[in-house]
Protein backbone atom coordinates (compact mmCIF):
# COMPACT_ATOMS: atom_id res chain seq x y z
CA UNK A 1 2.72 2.18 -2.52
CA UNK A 2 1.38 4.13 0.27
CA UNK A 3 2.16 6.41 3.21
CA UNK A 4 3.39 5.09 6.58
CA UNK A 5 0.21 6.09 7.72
CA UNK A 6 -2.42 4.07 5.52
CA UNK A 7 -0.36 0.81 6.06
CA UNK A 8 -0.91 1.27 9.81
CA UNK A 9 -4.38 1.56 9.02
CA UNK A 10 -4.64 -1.37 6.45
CA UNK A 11 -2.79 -3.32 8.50
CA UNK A 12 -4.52 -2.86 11.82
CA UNK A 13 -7.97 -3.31 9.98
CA UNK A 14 -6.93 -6.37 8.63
CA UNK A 15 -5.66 -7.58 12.25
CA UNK A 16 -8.77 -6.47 13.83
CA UNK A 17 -10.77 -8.59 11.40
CA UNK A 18 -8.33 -11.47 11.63
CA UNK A 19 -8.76 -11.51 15.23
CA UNK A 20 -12.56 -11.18 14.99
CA UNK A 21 -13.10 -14.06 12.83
CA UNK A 22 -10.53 -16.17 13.62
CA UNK A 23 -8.83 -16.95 10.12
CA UNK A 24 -5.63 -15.78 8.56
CA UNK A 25 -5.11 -12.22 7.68
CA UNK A 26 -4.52 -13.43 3.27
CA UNK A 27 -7.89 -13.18 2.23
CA UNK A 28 -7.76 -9.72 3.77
CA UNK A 29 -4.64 -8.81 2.62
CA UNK A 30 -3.26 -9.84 -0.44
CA UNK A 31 -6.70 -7.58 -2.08
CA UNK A 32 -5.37 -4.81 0.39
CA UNK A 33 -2.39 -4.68 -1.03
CA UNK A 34 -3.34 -4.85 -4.69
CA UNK A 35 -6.28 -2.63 -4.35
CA UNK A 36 -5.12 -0.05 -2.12
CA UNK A 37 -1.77 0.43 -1.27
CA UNK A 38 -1.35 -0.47 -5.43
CA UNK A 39 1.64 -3.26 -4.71
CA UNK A 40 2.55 -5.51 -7.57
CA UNK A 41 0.80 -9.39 -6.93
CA UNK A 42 4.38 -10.69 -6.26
CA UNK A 43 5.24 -7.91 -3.85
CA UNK A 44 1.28 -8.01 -2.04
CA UNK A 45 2.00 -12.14 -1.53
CA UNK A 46 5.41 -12.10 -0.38
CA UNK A 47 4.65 -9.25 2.23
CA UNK A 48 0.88 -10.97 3.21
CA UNK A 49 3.28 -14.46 3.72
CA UNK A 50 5.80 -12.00 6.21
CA UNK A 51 3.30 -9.94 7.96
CA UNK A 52 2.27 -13.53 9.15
CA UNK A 53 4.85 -14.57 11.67
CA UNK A 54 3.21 -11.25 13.97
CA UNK A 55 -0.17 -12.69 13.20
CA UNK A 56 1.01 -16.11 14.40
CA UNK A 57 3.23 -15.20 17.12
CA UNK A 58 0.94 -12.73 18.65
CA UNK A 59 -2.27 -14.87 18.51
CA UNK A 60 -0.35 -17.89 18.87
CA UNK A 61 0.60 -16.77 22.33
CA UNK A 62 -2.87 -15.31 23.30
CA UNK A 63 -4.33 -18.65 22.51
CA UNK A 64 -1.85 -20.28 24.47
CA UNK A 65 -2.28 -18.09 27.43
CA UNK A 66 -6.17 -18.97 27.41
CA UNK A 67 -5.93 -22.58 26.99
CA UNK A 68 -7.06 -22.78 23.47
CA UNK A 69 -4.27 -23.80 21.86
CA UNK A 70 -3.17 -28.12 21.33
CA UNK A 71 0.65 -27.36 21.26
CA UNK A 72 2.16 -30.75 19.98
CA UNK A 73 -0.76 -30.30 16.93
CA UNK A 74 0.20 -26.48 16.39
CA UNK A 75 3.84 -27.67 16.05
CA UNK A 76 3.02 -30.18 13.55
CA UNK A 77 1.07 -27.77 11.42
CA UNK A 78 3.86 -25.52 11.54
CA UNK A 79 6.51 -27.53 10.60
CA UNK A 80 3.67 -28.67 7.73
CA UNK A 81 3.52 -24.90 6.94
CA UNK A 82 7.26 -24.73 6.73
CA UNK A 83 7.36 -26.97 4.41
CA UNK A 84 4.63 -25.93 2.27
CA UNK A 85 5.84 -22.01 2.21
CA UNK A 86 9.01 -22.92 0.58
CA UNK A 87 7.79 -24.95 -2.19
CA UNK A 88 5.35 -22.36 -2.85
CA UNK A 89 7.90 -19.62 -2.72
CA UNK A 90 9.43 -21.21 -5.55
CA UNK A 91 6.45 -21.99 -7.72
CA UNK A 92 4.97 -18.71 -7.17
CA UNK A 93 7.84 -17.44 -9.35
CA UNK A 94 6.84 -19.48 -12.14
CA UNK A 95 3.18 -18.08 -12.55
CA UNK A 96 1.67 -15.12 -14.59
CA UNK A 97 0.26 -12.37 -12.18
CA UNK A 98 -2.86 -13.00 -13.86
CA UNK A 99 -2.81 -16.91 -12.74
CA UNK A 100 -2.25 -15.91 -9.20
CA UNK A 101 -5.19 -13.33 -9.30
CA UNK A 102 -7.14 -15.92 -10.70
CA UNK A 103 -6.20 -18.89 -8.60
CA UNK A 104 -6.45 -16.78 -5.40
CA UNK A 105 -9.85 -15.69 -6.51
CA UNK A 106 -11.05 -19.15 -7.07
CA UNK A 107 -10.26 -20.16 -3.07
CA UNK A 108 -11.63 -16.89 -1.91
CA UNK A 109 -14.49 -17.82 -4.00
CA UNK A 110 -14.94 -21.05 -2.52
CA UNK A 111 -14.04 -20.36 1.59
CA UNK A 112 -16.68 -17.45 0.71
CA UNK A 113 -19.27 -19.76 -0.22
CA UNK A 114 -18.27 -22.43 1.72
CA UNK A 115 -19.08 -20.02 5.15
CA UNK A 116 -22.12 -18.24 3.20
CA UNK A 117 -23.80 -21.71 2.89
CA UNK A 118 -23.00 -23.30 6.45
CA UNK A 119 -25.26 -20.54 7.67
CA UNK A 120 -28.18 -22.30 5.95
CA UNK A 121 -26.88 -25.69 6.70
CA UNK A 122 -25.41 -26.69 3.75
CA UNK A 123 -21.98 -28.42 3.73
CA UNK A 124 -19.66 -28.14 0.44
């Protein structure tokens, strides 16, 4: 599943794009995982959902420092998150890898588009 070496670089791509754009690292690297290091679907989700809490707490912390950052909101949405992460730990087990590839493709379809088409002014 890869050297030491090319998940430092996979994952320090993916956090330099994450922190360029602004959105979670997921879209980056769940396909990352798949499609490079060669990690089973389960394995690429479950280690995309970890690698988050040094996503969050690190850009959580810049934002803060800057004044970006609504903190009683941000709690909120992470107790929401919370919440949401365990039910979907669970149902995740109950899916075909195929399902999740295909489900995961669909959003990535749609944020893709979504972004594409707000360029041109056009709201989906």
């Amino acid at each position: 599943m890869g050297s030491r070496q090319v998940k430092a670089v996979v994952g320090g791509g993916v956090g330099f794009l994450t922190g360029i754009i602004g959105l979670g690292g997921g879209y980056a690297l769940v396909p990352s995982f798949i499609y490079v290091l060669r990690s089973p679907l389960r394995i690429a989700i479950g280690s995309s959902v970890a690698s988050f809490i040094w996503f969050a707490l690190v850009g959580g912390i810049i934002k803060v420092v800057q004044g970006f950052c609504d903190v009683p909101a941000a709690i909120a949405l992470g107790v929401g998150a919370a919440g949401g992460a365990i039910i979907g730990a669970r149902l995740v087990a109950r899916f075909k890898p195929a399902t999740l590839k295909a489900i995961f493709g669909f959003v990535f379809l749609y944020v893709s588009l979504k972004y594409i088409l707000l360029y041109f002014d056009i709201h989906i």
